[in-house]
Protein backbone atom coordinates (compact mmCIF):
# COMPACT_ATOMS: atom_id res chain seq x y z
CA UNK A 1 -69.80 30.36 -24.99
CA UNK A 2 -68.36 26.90 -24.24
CA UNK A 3 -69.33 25.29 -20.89
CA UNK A 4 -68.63 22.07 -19.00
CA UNK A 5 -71.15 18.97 -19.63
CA UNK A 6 -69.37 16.40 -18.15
CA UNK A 7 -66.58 15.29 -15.31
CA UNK A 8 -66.41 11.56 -16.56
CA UNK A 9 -64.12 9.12 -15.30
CA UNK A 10 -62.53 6.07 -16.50
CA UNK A 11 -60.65 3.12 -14.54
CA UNK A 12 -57.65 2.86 -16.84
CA UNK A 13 -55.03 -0.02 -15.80
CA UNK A 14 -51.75 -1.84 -16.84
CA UNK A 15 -50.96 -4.88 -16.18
CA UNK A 16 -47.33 -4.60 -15.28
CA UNK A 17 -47.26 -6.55 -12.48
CA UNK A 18 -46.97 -9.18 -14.86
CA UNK A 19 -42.81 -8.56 -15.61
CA UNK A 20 -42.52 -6.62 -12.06
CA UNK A 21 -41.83 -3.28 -13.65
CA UNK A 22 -42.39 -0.77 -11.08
CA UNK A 23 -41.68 -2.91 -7.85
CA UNK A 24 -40.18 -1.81 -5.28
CA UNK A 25 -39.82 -2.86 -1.19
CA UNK A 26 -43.24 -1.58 -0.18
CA UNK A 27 -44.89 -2.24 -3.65
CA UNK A 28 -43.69 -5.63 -4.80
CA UNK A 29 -46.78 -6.42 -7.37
CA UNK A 30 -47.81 -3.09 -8.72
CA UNK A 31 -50.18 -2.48 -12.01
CA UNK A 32 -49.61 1.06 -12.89
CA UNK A 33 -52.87 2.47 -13.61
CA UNK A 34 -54.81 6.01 -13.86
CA UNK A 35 -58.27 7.10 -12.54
CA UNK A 36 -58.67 9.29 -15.63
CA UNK A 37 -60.51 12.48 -15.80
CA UNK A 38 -61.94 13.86 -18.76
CA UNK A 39 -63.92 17.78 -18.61
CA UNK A 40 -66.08 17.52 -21.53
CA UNK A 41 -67.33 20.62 -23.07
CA UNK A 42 -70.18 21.79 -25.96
CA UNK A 43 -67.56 22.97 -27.87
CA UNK A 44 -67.91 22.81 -31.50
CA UNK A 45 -63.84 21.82 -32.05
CA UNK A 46 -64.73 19.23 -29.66
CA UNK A 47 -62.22 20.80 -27.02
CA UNK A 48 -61.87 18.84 -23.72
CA UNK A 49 -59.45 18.76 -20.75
CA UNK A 50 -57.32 15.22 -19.51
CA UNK A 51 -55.86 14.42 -16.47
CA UNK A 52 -55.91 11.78 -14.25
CA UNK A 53 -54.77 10.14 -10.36
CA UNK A 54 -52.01 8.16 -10.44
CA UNK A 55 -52.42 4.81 -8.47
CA UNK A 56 -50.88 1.06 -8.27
CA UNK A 57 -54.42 -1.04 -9.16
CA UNK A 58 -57.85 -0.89 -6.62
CA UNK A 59 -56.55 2.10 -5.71
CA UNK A 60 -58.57 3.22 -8.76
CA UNK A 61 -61.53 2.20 -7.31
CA UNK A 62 -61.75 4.57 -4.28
CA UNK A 63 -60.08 7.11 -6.12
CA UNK A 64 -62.92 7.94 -8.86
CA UNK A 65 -65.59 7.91 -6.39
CA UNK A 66 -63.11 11.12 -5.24
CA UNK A 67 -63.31 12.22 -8.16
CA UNK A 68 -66.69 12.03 -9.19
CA UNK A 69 -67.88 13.94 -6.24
CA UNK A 70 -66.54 16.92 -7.84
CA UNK A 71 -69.21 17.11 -10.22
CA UNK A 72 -71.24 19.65 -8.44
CA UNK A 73 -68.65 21.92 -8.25
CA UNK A 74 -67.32 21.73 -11.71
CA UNK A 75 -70.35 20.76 -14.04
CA UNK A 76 -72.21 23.64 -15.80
CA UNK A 77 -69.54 26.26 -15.41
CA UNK A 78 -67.68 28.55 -18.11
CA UNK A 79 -64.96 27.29 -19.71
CA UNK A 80 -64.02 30.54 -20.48
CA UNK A 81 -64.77 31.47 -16.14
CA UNK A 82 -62.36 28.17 -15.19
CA UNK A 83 -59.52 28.54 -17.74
CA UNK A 84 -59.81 32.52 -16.68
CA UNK A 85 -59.38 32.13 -13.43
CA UNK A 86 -57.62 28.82 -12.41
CA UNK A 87 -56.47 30.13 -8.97
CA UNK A 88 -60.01 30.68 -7.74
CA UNK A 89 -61.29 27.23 -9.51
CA UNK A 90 -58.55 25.08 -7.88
CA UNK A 91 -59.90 26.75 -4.53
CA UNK A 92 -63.50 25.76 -5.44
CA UNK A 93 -62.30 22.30 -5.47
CA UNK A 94 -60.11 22.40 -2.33
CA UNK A 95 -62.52 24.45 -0.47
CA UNK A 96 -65.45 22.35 -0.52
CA UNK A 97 -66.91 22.29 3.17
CA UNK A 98 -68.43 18.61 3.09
CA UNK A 99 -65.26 16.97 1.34
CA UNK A 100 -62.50 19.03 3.34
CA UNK A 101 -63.44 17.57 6.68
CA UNK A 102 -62.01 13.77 4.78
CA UNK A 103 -58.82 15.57 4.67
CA UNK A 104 -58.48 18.75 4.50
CA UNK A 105 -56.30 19.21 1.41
CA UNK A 106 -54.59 15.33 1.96
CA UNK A 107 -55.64 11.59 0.77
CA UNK A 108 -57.79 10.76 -1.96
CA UNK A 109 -60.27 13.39 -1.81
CA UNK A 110 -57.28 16.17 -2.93
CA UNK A 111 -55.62 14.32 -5.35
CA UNK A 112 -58.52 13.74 -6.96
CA UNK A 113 -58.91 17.43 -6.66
CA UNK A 114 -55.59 17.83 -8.46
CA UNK A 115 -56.76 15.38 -11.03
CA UNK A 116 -59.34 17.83 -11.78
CA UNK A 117 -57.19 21.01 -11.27
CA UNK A 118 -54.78 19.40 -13.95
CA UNK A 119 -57.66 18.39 -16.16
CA UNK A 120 -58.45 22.08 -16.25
CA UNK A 121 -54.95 23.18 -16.99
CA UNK A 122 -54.64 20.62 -20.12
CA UNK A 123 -58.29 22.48 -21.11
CA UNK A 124 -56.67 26.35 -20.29
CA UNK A 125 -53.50 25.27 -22.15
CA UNK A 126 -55.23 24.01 -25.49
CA UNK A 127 -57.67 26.45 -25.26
CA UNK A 128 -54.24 28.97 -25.30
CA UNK A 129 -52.74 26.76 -28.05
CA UNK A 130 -49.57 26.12 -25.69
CA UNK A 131 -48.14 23.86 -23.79
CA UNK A 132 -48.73 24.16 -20.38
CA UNK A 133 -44.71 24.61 -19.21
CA UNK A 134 -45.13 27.66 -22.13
CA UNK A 135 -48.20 29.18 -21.17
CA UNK A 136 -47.57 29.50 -17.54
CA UNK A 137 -43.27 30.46 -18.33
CA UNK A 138 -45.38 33.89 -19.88
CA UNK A 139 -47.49 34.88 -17.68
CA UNK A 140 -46.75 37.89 -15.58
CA UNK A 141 -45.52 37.58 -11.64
CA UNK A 142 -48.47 38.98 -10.61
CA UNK A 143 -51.12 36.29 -12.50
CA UNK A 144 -48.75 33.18 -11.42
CA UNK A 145 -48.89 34.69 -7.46
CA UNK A 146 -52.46 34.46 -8.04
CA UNK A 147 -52.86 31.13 -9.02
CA UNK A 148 -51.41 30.08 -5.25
CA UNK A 149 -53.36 29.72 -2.24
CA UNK A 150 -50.51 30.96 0.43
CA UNK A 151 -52.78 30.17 3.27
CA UNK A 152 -50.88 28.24 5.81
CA UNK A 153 -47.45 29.43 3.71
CA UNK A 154 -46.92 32.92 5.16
CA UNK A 155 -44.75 32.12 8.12
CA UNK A 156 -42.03 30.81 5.29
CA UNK A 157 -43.26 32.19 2.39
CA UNK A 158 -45.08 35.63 1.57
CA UNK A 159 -46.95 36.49 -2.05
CA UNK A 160 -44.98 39.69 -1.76
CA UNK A 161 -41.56 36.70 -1.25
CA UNK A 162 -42.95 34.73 -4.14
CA UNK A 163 -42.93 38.02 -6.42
CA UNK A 164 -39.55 38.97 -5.94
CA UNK A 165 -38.37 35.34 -6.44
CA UNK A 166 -40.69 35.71 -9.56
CA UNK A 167 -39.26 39.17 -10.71
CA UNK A 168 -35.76 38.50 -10.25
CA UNK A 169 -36.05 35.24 -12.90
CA UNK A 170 -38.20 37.55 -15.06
CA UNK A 171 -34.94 39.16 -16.80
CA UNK A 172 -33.66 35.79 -18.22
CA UNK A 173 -37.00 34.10 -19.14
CA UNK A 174 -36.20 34.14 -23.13
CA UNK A 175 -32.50 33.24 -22.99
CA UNK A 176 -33.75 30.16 -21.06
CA UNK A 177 -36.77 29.34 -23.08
CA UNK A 178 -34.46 29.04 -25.73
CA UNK A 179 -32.08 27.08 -24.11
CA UNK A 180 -34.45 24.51 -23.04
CA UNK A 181 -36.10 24.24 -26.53
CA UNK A 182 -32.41 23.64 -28.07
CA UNK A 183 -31.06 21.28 -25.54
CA UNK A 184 -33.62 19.99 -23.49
CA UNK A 185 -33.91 19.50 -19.68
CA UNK A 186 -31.93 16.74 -17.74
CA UNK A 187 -32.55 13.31 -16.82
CA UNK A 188 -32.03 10.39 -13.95
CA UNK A 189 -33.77 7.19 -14.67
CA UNK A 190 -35.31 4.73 -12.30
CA UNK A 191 -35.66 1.92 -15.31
CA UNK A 192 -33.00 -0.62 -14.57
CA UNK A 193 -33.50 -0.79 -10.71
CA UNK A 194 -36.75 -2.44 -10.00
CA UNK A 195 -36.69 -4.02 -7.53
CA UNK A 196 -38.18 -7.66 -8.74
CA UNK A 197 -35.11 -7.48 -11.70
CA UNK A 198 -32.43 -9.98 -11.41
CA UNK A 199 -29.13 -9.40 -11.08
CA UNK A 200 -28.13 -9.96 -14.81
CA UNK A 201 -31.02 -7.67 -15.73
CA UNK A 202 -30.38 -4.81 -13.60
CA UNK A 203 -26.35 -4.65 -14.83
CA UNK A 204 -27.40 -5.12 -18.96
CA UNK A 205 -30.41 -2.01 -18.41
CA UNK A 206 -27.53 -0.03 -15.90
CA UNK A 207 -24.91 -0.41 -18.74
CA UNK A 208 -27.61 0.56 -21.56
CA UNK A 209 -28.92 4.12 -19.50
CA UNK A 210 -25.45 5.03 -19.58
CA UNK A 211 -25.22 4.37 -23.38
CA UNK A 212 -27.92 6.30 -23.83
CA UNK A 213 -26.57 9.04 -22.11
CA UNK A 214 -28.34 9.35 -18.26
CA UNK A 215 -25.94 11.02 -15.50
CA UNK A 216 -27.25 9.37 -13.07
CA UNK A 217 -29.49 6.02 -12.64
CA UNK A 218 -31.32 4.95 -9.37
CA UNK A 219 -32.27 1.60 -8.09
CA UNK A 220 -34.73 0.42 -5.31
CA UNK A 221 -33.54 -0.93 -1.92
CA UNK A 222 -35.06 -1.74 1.43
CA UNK A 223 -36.02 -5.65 1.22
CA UNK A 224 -33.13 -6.99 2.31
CA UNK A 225 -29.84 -4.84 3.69
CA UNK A 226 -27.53 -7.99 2.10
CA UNK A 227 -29.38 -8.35 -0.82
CA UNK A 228 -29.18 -4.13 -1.34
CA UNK A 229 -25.58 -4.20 -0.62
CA UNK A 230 -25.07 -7.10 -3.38
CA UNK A 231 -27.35 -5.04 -6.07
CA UNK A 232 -25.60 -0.94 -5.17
CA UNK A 233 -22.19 -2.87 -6.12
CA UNK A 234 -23.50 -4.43 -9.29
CA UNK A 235 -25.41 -1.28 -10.36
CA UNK A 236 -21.73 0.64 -9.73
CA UNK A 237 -19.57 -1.76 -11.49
CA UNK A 238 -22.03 -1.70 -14.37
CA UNK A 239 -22.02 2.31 -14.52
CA UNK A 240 -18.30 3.30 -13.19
CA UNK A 241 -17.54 5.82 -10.73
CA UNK A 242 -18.62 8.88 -12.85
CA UNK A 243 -22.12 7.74 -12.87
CA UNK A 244 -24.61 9.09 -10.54
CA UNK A 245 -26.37 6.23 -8.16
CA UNK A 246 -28.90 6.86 -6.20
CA UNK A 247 -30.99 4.84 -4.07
CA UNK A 248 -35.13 4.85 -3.22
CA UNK A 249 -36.47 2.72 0.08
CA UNK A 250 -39.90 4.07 -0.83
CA UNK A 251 -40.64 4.50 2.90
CA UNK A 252 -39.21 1.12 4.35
CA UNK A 253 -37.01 2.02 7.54
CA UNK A 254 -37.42 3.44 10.81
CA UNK A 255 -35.17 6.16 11.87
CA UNK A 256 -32.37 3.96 13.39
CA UNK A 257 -33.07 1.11 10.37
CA UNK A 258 -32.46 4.07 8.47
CA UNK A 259 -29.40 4.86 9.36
CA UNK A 260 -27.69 1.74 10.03
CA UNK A 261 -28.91 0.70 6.19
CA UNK A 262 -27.66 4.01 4.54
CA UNK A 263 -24.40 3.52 6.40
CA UNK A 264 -23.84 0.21 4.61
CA UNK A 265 -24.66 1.39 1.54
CA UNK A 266 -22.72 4.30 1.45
CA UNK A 267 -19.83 3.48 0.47
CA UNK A 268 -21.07 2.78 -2.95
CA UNK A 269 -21.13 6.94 -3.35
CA UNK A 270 -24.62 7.91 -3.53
CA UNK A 271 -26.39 10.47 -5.46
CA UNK A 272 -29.30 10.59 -2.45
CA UNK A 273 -31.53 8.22 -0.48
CA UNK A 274 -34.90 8.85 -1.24
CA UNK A 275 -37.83 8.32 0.99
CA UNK A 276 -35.75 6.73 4.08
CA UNK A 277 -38.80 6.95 6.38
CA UNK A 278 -42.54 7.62 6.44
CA UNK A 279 -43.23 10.30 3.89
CA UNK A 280 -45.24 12.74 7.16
CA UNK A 281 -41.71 12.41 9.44
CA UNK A 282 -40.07 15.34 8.77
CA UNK A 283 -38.45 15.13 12.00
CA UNK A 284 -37.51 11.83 11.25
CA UNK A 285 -35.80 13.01 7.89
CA UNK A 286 -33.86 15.71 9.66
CA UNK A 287 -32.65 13.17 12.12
CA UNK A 288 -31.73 10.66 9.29
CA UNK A 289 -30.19 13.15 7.61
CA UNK A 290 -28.07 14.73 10.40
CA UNK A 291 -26.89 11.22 11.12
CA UNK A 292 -26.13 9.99 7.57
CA UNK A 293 -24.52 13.55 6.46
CA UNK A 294 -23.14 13.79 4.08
CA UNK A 295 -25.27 11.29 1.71
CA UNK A 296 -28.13 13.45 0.12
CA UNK A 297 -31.41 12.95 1.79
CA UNK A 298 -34.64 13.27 -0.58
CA UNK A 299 -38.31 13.16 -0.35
CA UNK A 300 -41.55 14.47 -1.63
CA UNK A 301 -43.15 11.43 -3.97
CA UNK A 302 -45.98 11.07 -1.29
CA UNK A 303 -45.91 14.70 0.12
CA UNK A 304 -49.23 15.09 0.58
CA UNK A 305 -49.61 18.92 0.48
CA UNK A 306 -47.61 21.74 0.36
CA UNK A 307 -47.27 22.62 4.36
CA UNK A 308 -45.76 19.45 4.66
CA UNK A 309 -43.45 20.32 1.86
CA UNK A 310 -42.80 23.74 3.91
CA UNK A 311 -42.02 22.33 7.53
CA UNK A 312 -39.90 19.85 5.60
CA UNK A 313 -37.75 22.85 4.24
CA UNK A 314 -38.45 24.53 7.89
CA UNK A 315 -36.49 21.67 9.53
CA UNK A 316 -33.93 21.18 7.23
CA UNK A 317 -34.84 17.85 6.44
CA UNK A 318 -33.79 17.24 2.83
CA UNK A 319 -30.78 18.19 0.34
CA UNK A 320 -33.18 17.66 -2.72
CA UNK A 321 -37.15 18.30 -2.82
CA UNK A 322 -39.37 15.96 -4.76
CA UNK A 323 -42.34 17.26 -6.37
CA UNK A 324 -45.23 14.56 -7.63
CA UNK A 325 -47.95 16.50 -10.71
CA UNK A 326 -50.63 13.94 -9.35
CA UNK A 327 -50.12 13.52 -5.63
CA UNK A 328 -51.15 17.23 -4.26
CA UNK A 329 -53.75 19.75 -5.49
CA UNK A 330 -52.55 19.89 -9.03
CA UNK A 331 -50.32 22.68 -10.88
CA UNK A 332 -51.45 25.10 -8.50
CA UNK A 333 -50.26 23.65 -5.63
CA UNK A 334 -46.93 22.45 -7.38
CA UNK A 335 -46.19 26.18 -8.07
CA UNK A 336 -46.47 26.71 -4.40
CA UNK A 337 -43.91 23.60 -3.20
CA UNK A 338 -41.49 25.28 -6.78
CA UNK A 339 -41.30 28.65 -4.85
CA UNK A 340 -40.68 27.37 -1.42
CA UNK A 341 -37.86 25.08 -2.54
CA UNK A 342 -37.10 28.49 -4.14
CA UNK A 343 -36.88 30.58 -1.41
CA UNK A 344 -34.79 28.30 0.80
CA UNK A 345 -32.11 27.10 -1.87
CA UNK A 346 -33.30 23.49 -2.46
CA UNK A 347 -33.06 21.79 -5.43
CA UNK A 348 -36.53 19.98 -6.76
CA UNK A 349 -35.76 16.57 -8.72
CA UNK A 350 -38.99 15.49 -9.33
CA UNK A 351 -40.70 12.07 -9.58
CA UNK A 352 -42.02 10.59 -12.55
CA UNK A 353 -42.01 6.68 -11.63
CA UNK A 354 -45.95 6.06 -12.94
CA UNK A 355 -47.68 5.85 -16.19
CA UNK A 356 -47.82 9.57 -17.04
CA UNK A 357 -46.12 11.25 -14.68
CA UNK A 358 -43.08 11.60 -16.71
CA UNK A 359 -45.61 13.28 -19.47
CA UNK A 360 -46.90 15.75 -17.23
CA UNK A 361 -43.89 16.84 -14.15
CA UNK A 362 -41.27 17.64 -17.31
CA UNK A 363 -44.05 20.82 -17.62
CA UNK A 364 -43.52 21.74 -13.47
CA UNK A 365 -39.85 21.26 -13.96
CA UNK A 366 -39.49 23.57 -16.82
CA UNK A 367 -41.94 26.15 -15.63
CA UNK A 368 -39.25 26.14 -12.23
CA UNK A 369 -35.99 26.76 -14.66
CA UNK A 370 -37.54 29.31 -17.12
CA UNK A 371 -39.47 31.49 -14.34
CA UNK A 372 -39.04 29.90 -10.95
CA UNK A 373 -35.68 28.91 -9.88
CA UNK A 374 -33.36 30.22 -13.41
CA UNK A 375 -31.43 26.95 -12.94
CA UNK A 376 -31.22 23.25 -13.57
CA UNK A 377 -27.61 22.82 -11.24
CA UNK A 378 -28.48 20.00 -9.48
CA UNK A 379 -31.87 19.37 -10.76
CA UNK A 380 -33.08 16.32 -13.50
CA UNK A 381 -36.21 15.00 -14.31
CA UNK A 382 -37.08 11.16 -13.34
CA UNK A 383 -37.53 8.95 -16.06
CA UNK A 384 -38.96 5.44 -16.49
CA UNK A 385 -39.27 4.13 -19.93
CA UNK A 386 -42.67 1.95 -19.63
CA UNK A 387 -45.92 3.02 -21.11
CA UNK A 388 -45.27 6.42 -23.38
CA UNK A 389 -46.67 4.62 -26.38
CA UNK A 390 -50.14 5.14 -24.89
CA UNK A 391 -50.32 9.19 -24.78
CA UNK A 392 -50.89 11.48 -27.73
CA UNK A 393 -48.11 13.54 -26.81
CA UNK A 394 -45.32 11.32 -25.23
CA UNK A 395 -42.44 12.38 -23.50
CA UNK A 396 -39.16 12.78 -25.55
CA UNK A 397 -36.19 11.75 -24.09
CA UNK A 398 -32.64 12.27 -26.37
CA UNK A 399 -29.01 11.68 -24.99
CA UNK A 400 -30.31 11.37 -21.53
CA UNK A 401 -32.68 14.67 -21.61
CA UNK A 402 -36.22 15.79 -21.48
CA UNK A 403 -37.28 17.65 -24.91
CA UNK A 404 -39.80 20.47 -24.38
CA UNK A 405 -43.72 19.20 -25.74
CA UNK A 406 -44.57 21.40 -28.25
CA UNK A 407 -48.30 20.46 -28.06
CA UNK A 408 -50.81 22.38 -26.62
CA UNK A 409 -52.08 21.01 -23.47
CA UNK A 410 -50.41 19.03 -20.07
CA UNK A 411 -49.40 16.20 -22.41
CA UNK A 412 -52.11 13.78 -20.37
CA UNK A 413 -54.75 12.87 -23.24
CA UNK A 414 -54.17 9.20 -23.31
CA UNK A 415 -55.00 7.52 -27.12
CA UNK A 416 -58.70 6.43 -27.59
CA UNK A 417 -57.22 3.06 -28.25
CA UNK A 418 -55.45 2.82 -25.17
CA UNK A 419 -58.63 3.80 -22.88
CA UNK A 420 -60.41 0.68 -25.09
CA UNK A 421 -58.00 -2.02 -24.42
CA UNK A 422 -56.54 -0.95 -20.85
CA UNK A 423 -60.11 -0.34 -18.87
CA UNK A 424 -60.70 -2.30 -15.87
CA UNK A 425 -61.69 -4.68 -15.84
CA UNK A 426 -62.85 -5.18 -19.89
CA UNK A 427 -60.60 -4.05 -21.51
CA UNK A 428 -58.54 -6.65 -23.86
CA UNK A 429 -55.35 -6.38 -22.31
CA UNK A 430 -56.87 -7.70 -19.42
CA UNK A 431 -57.96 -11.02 -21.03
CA UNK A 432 -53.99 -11.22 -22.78
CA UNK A 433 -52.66 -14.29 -20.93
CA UNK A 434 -48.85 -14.79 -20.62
CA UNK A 435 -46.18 -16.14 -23.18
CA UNK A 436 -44.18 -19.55 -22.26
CA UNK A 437 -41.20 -17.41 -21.20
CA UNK A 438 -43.58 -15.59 -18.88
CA UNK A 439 -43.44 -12.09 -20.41
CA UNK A 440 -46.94 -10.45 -21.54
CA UNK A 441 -48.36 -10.65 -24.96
CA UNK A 442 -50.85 -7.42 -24.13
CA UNK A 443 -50.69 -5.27 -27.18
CA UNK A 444 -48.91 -1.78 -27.60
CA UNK A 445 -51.14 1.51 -28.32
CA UNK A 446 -49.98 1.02 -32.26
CA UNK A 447 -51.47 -2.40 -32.52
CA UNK A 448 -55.01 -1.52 -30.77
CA UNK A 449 -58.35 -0.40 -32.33
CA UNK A 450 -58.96 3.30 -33.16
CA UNK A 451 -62.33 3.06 -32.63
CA UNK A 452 -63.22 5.97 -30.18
CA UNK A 453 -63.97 5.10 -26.45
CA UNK A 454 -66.82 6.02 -25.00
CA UNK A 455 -65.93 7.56 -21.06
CA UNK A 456 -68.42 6.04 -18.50
């Protein structure tokens, strides 16, 4: 019988910084990078489960020392007892005594508990031979309830709530399942509206998501109220008026700030305004979004657990829910924050704006239409085109929609090459210097060595 040998962990980073992909008003210089988790087993097939912490650079650094004092708790045990039982294993890991006093459930210390968790799903999953939106789409109510931990949920959501909503999608499960496999799930994408892109550059990529067949694009605001005006009016030209926009300030304003700033940029028709305020206000968001009404108010990205994600449903604080597959306690907890959102009619358009999360929240999404929710009115997937080259099984994207993975697993295994050439700080890409035009000549996934990486 198969058991865990190993939790190792590797400080994976891009340098993307370099062309200011991914900036935005409170992240101007960001490297997209993972603290990447690998559960190594004695299997003979050589099975193992990926996953990884999603952070902007150094935040690596604190991030793996997280991780790596999981060890105790996950070292030594069953495969066959984890990827049995993944309710009671993510509880192991957010139940430790020592480590929950650092949060409890919040901060490093549980996301790099849901790092783990979602290691252990991309183990369950191959071990299954399914992908995980598949494998958990066909399991029964009653095993899905019990991978939730509905302590500090019952006043807004019961496990006898969560069945029914379960139950009553039940019926439909196959007639969606192959709807999704034949057309795919819907997309926004964030890829033309960094924030460090000039003018000319945010218009061409604007014009080109449309071409390529995205209802709705976003683009990041909050430096400058002028300057955010000037860039919602090119982005709108450059789409037309049948075009969703909609508009991220990735935590910038105040509550008034807020306000005043939305109002001047309303006129351009927004899609939503996503994190307006500090992602733990959820009075704040209520008040924003009283006073704004009726632009969309959204947040979630940096939700740091899922009773924050309930009071913010609680106060009627947002029109649309994000969900993050890296920021809380893993898939577990995500299935929790898919049934409240559930429960009180909210959509959930999740993020995706890091290296990987687009491979691994399609899986949440799809698990909410095909047994959560039964619908994707109002709902797409976030999508940022930087980076897909580096996982074994990349996201597809056609005509502006999310295509189902088909391989086993939660899509995270990043190529041996890639873990070579992107560790930090050896790695080759991190010795590639810059080209006279001042774009990066660090090489793709295709063009690295396949030699296999040994996890330290």
């Amino acid at each position: 019988m198969p058991h865990i040998t190993a939790l190792d962990t590797l400080d994976v980073r891009f340098p993307t910084s370099r062309e200011l992909d991914g900036s935005d008003a409170m992240n101007p210089d960001p490297d997209y990078s993972a603290a990447y988790v690998v559960l190594r087993t004695d299997d003979p097939d050589g099975l193992a489960g990926h996953g990884f912490a999603f952070t902007i650079g150094r935040g690596n650094d604190v991030q793996r020392a997280a991780i790596q004092s999981l060890d105790h708790l996950v070292v030594g045990r069953s495969v066959a007892e984890i990827t049995g039982a993944l309710g009671d294993f993510a509880r192991t890991l957010t139940d430790d005594s020592q480590l929950r006093w650092l949060g409890p459930e919040k901060g490093v210390v549980h996301m790099a508990a849901g790092a783990v968790i979602n290691a252990a799903w991309d183990l369950a999953a191959k071990r299954a031979g399914k992908p995980v939106w598949q494998l958990v789409s066909e399991m029964p109510p009653e095993q899905i309830v019990d991978l939730i931990d509905f302590r500090y949920l019952t006043d807004a959501l019961t496990r006898q709530e969560a069945l029914d909503i379960l139950r009553a999608a039940a019926p439909g499960r196959a007639e969606r399942t192959e709807y999704l496999l034949t057309q795919g799930y819907p997309a926004y994408t964030t890829s033309p509206g960094w924030l460090g892109y000039s003018d000319d550059k945010l218009a061409r990529l604007a014009r080109q998501a449309v071409a390529d067949g995205f209802g709705t694009i976003k683009i990041k605001v909050g430096r400058d109220v002028d300057e955010d005006v000037r860039r919602v009016q090119i982005a709108r030209a450059a789409i037309g008026p049948d075009i969703g926009l909609a508009v991220d300030a990735n935590q910038r304003w105040d509550v008034d700030a807020a306000v005043d700033w939305i109002s001047r940029l309303a006129p351009a028709d927004l899609a939503w305004v996503e994190e307006p305020t500090s992602p733990d206000d959820i009075l704040g968001h209520a008040e924003i979004r009283r006073r704004v009404a009726p632009v969309p108010i959204s947040t979630g990205e940096h939700g740091q657990n899922r009773i924050l994600f309930k009071q913010l449903l609680q106060a009627g604080a947002v029109d649309l829910l994000q969900i993050d597959a890296a920021r809380v306690g893993g898939v577990n907890e995500n299935l929790a924050i898919l049934l409240l959102a559930a429960k009180f009619g909210v959509p959930v358009v999740p993020h995706a704006g890091g290296v990987g999360l687009c491979e691994l929240v399609q899986h949440l999404a799809m698990i909410d239409y095909v047994a959560v929710s039964g619908t994707m009115r109002d709902r797409a997937i976030e999508f940022v085109d930087h980076l897909h080259e580096h996982f074994r099984d990349p996201v597809r994207v056609r005509d502006g929609r999310y295509l189902p993975p088909r391989a086993p697993g939660f899509s995270a295994e990043m190529l041996p090459a890639t873990l070579a050439a992107y560790s930090y700080p050896a790695g080759t890409a991190w010795h590639a210097g810059l080209t006279e035009d001042g774009t990066t000549n660090y090489p793709p996934a295709a063009d690295l060595s396949t030699k296999e990486y040994e996890i330290s």
